[in-house]
PDBML (XML) file of the C-alpha atoms, coordinates in Angstrom:
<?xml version="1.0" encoding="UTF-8" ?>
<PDBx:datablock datablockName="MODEL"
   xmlns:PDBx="http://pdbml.pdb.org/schema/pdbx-v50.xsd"
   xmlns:xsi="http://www.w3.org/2001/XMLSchema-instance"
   xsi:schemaLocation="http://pdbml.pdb.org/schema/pdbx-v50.xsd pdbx-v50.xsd">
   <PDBx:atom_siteCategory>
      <PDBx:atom_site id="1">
         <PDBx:B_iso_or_equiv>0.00</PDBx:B_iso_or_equiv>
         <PDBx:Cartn_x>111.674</PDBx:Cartn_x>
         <PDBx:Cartn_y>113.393</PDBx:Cartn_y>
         <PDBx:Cartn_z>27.561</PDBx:Cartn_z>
         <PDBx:auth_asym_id>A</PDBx:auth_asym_id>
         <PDBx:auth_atom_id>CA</PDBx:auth_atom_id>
         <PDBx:auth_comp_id>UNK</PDBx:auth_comp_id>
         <PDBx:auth_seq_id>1</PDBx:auth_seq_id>
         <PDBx:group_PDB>ATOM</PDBx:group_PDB>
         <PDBx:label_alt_id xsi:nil="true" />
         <PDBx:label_asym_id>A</PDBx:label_asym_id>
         <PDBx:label_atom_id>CA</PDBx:label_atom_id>
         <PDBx:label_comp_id>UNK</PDBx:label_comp_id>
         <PDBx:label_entity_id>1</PDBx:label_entity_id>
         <PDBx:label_seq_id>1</PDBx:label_seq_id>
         <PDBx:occupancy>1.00</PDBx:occupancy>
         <PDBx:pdbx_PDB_model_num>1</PDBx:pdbx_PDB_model_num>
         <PDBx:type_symbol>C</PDBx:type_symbol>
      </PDBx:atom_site>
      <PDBx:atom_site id="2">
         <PDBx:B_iso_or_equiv>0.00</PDBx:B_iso_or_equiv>
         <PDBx:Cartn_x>113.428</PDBx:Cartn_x>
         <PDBx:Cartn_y>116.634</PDBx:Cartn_y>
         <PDBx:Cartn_z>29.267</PDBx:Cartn_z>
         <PDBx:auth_asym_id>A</PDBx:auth_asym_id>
         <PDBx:auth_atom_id>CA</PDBx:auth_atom_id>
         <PDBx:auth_comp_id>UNK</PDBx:auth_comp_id>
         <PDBx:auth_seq_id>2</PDBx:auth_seq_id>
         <PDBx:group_PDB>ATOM</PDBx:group_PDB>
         <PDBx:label_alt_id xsi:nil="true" />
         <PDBx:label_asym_id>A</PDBx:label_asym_id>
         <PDBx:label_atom_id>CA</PDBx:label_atom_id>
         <PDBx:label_comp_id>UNK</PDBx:label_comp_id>
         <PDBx:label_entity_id>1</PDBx:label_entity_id>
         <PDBx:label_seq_id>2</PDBx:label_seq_id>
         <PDBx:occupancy>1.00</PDBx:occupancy>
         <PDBx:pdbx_PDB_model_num>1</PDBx:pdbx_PDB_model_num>
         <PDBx:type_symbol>C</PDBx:type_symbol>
      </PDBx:atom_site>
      <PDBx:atom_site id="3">
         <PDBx:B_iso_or_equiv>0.00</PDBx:B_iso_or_equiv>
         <PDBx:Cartn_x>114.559</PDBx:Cartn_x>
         <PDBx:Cartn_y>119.654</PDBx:Cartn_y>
         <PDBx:Cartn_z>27.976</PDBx:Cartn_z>
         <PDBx:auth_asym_id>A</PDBx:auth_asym_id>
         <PDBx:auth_atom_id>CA</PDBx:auth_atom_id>
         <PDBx:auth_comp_id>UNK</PDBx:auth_comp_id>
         <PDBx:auth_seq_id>3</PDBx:auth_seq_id>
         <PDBx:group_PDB>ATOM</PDBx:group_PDB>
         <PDBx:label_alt_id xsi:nil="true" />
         <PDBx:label_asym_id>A</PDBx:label_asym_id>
         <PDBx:label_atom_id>CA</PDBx:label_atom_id>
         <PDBx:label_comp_id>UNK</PDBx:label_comp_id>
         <PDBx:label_entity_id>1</PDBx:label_entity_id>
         <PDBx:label_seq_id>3</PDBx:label_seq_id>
         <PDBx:occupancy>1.00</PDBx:occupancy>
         <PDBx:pdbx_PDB_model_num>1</PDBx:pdbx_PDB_model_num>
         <PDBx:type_symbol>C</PDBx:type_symbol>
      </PDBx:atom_site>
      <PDBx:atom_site id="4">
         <PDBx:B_iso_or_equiv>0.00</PDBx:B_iso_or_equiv>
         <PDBx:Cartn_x>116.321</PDBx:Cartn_x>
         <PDBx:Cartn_y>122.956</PDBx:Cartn_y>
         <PDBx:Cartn_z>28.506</PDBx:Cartn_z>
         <PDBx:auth_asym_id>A</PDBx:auth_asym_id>
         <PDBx:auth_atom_id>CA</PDBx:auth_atom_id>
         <PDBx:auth_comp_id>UNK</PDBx:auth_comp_id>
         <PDBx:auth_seq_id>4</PDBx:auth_seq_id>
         <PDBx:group_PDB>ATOM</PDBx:group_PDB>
         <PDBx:label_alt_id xsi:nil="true" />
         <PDBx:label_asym_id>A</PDBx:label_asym_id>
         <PDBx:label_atom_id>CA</PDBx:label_atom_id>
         <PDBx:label_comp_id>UNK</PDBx:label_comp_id>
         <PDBx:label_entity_id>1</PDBx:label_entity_id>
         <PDBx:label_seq_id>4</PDBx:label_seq_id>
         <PDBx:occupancy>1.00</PDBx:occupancy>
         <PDBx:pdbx_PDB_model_num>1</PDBx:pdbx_PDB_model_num>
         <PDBx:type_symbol>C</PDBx:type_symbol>
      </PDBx:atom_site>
      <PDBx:atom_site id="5">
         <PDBx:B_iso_or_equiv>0.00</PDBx:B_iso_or_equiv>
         <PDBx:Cartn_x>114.867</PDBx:Cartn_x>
         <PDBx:Cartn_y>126.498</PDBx:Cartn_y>
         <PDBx:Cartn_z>27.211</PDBx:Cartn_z>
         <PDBx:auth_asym_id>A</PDBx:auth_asym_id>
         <PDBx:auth_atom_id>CA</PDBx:auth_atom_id>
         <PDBx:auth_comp_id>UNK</PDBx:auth_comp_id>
         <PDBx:auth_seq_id>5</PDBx:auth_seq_id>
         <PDBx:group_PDB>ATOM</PDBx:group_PDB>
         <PDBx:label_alt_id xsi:nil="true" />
         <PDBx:label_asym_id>A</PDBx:label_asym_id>
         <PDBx:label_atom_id>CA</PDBx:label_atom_id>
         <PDBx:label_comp_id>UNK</PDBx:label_comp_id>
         <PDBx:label_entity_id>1</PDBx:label_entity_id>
         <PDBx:label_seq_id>5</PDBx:label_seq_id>
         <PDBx:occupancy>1.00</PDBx:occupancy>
         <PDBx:pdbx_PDB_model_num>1</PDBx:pdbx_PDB_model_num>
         <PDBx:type_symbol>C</PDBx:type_symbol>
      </PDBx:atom_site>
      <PDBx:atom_site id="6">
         <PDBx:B_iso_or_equiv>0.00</PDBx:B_iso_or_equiv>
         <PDBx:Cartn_x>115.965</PDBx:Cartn_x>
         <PDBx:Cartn_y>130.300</PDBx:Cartn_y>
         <PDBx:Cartn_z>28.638</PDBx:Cartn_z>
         <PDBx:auth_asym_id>A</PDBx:auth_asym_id>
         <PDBx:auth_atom_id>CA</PDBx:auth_atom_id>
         <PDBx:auth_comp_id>UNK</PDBx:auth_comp_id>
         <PDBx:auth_seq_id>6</PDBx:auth_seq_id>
         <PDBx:group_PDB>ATOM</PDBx:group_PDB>
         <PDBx:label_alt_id xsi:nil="true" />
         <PDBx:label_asym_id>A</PDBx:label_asym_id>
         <PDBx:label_atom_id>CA</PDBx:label_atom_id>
         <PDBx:label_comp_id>UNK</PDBx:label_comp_id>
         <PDBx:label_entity_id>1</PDBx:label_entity_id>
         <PDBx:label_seq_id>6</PDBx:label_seq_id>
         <PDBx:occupancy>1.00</PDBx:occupancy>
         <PDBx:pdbx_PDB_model_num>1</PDBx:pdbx_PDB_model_num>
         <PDBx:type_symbol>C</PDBx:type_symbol>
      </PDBx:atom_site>
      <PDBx:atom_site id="7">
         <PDBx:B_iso_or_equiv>0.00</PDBx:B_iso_or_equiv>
         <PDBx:Cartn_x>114.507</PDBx:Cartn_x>
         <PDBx:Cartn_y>133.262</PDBx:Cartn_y>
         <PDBx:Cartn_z>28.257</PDBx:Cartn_z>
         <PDBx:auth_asym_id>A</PDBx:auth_asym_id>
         <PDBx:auth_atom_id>CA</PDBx:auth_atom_id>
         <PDBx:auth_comp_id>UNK</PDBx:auth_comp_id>
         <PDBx:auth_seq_id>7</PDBx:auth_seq_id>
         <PDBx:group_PDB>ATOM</PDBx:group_PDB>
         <PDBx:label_alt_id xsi:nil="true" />
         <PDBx:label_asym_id>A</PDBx:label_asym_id>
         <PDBx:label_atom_id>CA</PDBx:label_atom_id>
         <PDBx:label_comp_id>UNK</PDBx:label_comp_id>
         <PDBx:label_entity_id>1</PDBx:label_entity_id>
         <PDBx:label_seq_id>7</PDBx:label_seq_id>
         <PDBx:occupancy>1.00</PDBx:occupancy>
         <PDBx:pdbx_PDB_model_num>1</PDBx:pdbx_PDB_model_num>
         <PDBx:type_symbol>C</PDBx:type_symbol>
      </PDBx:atom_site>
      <PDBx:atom_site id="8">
         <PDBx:B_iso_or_equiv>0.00</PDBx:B_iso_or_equiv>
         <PDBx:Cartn_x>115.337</PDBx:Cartn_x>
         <PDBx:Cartn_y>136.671</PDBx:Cartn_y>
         <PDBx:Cartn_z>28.750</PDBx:Cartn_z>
         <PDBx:auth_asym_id>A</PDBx:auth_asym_id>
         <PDBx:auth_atom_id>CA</PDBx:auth_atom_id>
         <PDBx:auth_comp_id>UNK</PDBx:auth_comp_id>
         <PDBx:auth_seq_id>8</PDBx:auth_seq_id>
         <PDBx:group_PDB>ATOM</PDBx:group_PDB>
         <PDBx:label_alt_id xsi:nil="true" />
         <PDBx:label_asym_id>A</PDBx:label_asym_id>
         <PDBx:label_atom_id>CA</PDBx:label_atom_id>
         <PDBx:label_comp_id>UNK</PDBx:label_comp_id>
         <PDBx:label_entity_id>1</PDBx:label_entity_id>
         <PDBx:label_seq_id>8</PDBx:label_seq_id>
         <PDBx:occupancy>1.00</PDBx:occupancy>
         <PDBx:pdbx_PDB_model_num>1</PDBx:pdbx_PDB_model_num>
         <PDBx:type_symbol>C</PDBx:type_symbol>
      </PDBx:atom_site>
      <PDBx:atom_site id="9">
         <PDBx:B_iso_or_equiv>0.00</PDBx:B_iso_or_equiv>
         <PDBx:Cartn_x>112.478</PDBx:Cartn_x>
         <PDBx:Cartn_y>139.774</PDBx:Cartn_y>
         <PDBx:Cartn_z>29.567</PDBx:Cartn_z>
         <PDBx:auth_asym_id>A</PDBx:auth_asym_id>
         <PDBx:auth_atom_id>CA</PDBx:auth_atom_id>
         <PDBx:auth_comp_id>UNK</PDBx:auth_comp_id>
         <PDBx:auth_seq_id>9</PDBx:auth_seq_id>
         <PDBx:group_PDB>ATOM</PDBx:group_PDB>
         <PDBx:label_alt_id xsi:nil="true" />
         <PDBx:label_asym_id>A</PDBx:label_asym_id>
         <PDBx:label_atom_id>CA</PDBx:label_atom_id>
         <PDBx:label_comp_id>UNK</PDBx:label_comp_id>
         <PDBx:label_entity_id>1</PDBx:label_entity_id>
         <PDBx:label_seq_id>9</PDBx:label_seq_id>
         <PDBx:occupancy>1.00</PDBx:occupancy>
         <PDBx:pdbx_PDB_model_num>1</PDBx:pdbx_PDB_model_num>
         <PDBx:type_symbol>C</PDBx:type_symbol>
      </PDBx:atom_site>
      <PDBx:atom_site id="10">
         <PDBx:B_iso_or_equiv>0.00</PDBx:B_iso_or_equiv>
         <PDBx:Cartn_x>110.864</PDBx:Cartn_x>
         <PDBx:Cartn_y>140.897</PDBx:Cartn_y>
         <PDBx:Cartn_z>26.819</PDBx:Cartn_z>
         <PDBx:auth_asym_id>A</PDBx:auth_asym_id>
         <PDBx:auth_atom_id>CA</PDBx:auth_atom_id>
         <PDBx:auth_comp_id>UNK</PDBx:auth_comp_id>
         <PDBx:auth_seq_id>10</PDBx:auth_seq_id>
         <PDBx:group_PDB>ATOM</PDBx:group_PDB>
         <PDBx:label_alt_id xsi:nil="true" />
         <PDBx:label_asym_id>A</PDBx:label_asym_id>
         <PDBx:label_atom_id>CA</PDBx:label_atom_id>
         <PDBx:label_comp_id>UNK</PDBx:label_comp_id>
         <PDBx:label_entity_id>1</PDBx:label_entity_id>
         <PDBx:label_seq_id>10</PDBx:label_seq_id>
         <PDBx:occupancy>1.00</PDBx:occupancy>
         <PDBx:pdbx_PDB_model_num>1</PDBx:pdbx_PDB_model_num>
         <PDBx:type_symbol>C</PDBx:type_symbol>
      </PDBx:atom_site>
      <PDBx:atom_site id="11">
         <PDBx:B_iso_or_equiv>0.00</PDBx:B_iso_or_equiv>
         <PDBx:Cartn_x>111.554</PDBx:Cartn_x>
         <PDBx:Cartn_y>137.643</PDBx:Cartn_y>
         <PDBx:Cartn_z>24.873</PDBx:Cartn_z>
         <PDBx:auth_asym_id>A</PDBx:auth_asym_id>
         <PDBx:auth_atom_id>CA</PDBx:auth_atom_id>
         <PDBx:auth_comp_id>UNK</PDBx:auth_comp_id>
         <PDBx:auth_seq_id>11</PDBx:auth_seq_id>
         <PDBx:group_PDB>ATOM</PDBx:group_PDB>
         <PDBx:label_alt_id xsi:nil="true" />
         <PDBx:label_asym_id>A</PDBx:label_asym_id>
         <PDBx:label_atom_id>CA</PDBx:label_atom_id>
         <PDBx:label_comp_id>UNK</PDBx:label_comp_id>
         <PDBx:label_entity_id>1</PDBx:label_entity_id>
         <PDBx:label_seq_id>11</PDBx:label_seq_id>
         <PDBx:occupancy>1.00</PDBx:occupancy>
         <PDBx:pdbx_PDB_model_num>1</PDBx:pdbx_PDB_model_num>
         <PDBx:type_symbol>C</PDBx:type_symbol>
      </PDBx:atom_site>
      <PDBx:atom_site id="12">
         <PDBx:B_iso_or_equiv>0.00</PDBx:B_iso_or_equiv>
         <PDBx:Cartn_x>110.227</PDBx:Cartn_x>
         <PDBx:Cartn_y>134.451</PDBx:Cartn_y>
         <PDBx:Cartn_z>24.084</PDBx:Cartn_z>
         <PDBx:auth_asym_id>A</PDBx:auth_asym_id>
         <PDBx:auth_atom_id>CA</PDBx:auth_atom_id>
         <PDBx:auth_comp_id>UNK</PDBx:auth_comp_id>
         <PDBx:auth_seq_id>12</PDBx:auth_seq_id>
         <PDBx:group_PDB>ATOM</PDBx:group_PDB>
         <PDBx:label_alt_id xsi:nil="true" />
         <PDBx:label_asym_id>A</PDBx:label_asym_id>
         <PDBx:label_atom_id>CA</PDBx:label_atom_id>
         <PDBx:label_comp_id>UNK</PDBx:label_comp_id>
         <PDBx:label_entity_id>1</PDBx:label_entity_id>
         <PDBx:label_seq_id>12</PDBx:label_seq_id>
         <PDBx:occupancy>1.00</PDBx:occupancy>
         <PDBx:pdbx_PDB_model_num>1</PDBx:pdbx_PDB_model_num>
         <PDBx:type_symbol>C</PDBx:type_symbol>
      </PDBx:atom_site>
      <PDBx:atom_site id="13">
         <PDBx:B_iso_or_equiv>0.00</PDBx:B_iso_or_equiv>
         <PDBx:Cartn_x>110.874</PDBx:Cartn_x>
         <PDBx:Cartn_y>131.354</PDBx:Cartn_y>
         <PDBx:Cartn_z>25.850</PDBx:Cartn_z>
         <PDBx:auth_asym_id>A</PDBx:auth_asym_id>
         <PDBx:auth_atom_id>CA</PDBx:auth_atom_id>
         <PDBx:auth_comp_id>UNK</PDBx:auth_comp_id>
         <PDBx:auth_seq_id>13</PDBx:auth_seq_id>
         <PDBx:group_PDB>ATOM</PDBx:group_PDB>
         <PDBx:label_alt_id xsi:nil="true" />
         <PDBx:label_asym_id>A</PDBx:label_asym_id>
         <PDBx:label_atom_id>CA</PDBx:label_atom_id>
         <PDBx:label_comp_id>UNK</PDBx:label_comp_id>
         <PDBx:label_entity_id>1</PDBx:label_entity_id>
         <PDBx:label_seq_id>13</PDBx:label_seq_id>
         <PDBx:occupancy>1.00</PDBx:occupancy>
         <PDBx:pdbx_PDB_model_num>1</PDBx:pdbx_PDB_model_num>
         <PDBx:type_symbol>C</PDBx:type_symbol>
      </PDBx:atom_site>
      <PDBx:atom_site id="14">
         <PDBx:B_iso_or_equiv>0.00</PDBx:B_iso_or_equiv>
         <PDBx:Cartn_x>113.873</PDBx:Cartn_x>
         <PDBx:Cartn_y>129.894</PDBx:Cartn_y>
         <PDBx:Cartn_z>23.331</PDBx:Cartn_z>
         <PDBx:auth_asym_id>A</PDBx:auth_asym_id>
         <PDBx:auth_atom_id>CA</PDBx:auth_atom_id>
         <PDBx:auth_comp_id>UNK</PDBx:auth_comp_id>
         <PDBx:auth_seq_id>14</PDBx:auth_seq_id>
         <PDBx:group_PDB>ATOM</PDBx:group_PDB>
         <PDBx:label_alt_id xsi:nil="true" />
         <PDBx:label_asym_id>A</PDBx:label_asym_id>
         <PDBx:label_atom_id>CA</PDBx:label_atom_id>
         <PDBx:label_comp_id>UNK</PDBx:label_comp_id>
         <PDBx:label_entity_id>1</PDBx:label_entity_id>
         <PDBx:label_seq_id>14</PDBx:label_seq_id>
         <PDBx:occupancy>1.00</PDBx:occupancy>
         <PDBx:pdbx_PDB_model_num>1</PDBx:pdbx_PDB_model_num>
         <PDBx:type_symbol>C</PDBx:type_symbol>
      </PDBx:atom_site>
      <PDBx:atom_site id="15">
         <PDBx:B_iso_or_equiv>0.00</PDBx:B_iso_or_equiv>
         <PDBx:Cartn_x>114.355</PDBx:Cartn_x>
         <PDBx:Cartn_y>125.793</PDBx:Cartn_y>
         <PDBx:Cartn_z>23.165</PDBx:Cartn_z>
         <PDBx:auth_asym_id>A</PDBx:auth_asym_id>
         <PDBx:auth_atom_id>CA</PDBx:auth_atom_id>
         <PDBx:auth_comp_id>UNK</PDBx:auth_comp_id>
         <PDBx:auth_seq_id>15</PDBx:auth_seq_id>
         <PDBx:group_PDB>ATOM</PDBx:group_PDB>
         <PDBx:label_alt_id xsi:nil="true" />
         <PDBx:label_asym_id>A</PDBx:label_asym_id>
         <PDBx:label_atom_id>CA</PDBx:label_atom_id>
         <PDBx:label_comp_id>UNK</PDBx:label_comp_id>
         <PDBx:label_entity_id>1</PDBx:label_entity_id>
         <PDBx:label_seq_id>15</PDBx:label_seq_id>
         <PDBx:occupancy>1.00</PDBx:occupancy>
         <PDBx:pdbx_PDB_model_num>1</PDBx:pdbx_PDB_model_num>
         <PDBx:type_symbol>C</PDBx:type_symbol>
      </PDBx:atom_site>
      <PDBx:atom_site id="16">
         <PDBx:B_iso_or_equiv>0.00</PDBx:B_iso_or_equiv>
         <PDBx:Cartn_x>118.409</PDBx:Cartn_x>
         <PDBx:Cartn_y>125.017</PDBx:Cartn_y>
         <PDBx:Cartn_z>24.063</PDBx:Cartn_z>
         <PDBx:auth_asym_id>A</PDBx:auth_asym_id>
         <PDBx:auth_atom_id>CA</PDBx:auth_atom_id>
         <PDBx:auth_comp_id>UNK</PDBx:auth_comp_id>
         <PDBx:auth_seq_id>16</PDBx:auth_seq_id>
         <PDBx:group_PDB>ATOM</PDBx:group_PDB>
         <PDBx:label_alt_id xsi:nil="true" />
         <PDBx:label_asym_id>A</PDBx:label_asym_id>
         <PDBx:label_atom_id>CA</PDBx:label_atom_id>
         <PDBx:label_comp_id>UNK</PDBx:label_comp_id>
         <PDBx:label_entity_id>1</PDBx:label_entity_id>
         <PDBx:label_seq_id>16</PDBx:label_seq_id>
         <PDBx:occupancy>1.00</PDBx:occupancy>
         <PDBx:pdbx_PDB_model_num>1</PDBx:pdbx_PDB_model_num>
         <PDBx:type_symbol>C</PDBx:type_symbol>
      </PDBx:atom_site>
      <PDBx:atom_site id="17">
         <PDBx:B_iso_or_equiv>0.00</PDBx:B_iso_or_equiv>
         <PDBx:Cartn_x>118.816</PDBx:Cartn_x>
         <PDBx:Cartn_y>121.324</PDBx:Cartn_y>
         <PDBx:Cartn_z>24.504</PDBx:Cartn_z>
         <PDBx:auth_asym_id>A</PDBx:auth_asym_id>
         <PDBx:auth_atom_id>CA</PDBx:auth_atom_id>
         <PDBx:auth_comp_id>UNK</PDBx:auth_comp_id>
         <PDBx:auth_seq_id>17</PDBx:auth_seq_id>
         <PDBx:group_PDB>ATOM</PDBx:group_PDB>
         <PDBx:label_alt_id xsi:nil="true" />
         <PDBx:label_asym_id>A</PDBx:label_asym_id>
         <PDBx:label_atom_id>CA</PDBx:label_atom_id>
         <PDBx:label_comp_id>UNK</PDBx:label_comp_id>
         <PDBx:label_entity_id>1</PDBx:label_entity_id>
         <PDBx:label_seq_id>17</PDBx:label_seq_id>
         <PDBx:occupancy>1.00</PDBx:occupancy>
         <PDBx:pdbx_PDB_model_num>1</PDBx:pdbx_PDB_model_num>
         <PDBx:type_symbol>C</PDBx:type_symbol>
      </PDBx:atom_site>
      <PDBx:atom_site id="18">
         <PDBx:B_iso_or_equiv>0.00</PDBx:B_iso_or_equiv>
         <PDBx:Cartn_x>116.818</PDBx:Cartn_x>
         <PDBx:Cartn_y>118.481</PDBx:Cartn_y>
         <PDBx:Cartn_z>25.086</PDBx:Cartn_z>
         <PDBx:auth_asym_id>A</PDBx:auth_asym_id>
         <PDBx:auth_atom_id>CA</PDBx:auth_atom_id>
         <PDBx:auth_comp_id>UNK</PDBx:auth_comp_id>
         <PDBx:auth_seq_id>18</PDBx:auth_seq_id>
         <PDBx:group_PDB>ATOM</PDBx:group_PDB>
         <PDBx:label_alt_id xsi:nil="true" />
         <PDBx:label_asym_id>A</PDBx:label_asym_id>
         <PDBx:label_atom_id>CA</PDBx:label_atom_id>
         <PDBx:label_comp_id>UNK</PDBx:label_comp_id>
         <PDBx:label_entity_id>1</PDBx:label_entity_id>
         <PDBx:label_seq_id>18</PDBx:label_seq_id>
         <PDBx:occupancy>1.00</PDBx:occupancy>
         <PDBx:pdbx_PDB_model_num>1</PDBx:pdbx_PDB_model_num>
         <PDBx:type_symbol>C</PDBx:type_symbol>
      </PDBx:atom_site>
      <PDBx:atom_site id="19">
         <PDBx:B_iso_or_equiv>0.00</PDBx:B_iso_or_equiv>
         <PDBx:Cartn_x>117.134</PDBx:Cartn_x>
         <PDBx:Cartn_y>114.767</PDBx:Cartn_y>
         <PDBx:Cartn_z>25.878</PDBx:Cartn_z>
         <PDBx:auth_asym_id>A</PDBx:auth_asym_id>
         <PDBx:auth_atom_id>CA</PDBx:auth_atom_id>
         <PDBx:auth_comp_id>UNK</PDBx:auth_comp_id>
         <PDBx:auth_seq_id>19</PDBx:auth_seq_id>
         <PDBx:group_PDB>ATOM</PDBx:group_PDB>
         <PDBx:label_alt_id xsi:nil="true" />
         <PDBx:label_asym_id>A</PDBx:label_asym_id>
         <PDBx:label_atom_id>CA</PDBx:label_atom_id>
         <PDBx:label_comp_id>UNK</PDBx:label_comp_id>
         <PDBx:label_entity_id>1</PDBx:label_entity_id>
         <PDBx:label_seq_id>19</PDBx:label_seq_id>
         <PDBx:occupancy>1.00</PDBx:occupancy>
         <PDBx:pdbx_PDB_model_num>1</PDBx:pdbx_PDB_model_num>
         <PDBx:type_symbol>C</PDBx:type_symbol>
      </PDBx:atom_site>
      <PDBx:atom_site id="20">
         <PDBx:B_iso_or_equiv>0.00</PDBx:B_iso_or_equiv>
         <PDBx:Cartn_x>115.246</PDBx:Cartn_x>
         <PDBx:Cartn_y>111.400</PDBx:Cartn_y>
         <PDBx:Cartn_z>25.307</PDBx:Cartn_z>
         <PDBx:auth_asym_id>A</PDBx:auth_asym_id>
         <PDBx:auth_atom_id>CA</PDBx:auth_atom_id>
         <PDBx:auth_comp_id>UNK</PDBx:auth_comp_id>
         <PDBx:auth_seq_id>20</PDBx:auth_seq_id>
         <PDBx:group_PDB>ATOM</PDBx:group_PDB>
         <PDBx:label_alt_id xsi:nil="true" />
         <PDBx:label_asym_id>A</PDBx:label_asym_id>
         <PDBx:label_atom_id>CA</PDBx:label_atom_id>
         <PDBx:label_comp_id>UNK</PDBx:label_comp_id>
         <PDBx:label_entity_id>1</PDBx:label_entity_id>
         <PDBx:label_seq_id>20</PDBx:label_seq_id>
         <PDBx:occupancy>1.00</PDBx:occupancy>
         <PDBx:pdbx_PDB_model_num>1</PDBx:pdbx_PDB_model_num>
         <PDBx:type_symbol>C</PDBx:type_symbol>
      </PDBx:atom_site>
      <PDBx:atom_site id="21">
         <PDBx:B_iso_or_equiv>0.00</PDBx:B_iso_or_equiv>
         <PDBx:Cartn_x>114.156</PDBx:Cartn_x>
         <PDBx:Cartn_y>108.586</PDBx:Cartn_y>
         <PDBx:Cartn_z>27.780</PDBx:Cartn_z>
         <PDBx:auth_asym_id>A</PDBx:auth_asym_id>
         <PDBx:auth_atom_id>CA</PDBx:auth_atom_id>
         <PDBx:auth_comp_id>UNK</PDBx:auth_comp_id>
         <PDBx:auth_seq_id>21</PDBx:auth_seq_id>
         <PDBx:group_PDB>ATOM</PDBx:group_PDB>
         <PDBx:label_alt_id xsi:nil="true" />
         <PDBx:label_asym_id>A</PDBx:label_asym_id>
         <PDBx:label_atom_id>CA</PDBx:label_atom_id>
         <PDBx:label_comp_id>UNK</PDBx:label_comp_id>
         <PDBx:label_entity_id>1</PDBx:label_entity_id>
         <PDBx:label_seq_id>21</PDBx:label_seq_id>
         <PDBx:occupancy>1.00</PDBx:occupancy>
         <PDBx:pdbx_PDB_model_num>1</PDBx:pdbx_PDB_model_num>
         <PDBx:type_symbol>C</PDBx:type_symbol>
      </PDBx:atom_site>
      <PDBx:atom_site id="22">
         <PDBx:B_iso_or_equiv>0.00</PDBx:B_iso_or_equiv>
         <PDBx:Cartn_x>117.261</PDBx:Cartn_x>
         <PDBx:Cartn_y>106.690</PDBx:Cartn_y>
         <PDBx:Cartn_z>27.753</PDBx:Cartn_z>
         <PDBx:auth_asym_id>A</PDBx:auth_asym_id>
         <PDBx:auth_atom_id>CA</PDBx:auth_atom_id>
         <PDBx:auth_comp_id>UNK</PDBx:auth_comp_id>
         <PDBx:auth_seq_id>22</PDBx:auth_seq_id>
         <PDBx:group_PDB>ATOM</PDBx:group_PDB>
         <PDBx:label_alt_id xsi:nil="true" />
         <PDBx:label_asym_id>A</PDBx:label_asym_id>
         <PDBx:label_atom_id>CA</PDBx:label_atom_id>
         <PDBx:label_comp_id>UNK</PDBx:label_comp_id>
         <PDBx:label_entity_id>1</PDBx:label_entity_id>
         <PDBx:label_seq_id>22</PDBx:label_seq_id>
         <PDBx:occupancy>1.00</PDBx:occupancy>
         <PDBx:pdbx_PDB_model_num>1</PDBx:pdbx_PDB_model_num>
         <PDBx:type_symbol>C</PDBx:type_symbol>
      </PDBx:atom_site>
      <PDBx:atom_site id="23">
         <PDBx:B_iso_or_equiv>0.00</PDBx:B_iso_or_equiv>
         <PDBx:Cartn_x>119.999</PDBx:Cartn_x>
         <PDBx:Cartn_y>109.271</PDBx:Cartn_y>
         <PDBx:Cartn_z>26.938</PDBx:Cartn_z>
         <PDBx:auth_asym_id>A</PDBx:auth_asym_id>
         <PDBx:auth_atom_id>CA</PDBx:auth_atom_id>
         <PDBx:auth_comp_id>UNK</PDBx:auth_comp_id>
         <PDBx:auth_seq_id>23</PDBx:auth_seq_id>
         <PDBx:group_PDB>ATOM</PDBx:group_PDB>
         <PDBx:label_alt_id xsi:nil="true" />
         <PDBx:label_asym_id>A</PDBx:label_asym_id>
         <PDBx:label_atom_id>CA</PDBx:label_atom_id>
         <PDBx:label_comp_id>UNK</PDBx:label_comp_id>
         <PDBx:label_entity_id>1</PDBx:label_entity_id>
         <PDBx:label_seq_id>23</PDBx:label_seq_id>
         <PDBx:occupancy>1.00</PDBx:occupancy>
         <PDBx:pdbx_PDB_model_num>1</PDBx:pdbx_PDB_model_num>
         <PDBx:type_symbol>C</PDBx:type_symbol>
      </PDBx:atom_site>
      <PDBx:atom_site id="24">
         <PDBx:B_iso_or_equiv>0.00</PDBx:B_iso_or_equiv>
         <PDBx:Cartn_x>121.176</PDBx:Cartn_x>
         <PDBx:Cartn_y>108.279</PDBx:Cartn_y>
         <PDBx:Cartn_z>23.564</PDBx:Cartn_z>
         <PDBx:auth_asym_id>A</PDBx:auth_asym_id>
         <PDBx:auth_atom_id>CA</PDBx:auth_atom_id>
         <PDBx:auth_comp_id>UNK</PDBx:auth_comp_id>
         <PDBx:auth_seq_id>24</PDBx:auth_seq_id>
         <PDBx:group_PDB>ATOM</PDBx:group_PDB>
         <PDBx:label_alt_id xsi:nil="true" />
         <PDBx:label_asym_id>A</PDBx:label_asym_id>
         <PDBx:label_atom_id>CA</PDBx:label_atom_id>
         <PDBx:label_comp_id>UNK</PDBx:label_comp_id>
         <PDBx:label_entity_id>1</PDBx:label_entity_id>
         <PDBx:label_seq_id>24</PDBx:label_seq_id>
         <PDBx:occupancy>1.00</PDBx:occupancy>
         <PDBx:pdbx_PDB_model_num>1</PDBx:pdbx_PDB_model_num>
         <PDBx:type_symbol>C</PDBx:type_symbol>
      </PDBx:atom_site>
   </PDBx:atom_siteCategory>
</PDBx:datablock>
């Protein structure tokens, strides 16, 4: 399972997208 998170300084690590196994 994959996923995408950013951050800028000073801030916390913030959750943007993610993805299961197969796609769907």
């Amino acid at each position: 399972s994959l996923g995408w998170f950013r951050q800028t300084p000073g801030k916390e690590r913030e959750f943007v997208a993610a993805i299961n196994w197969n796609g769907n």
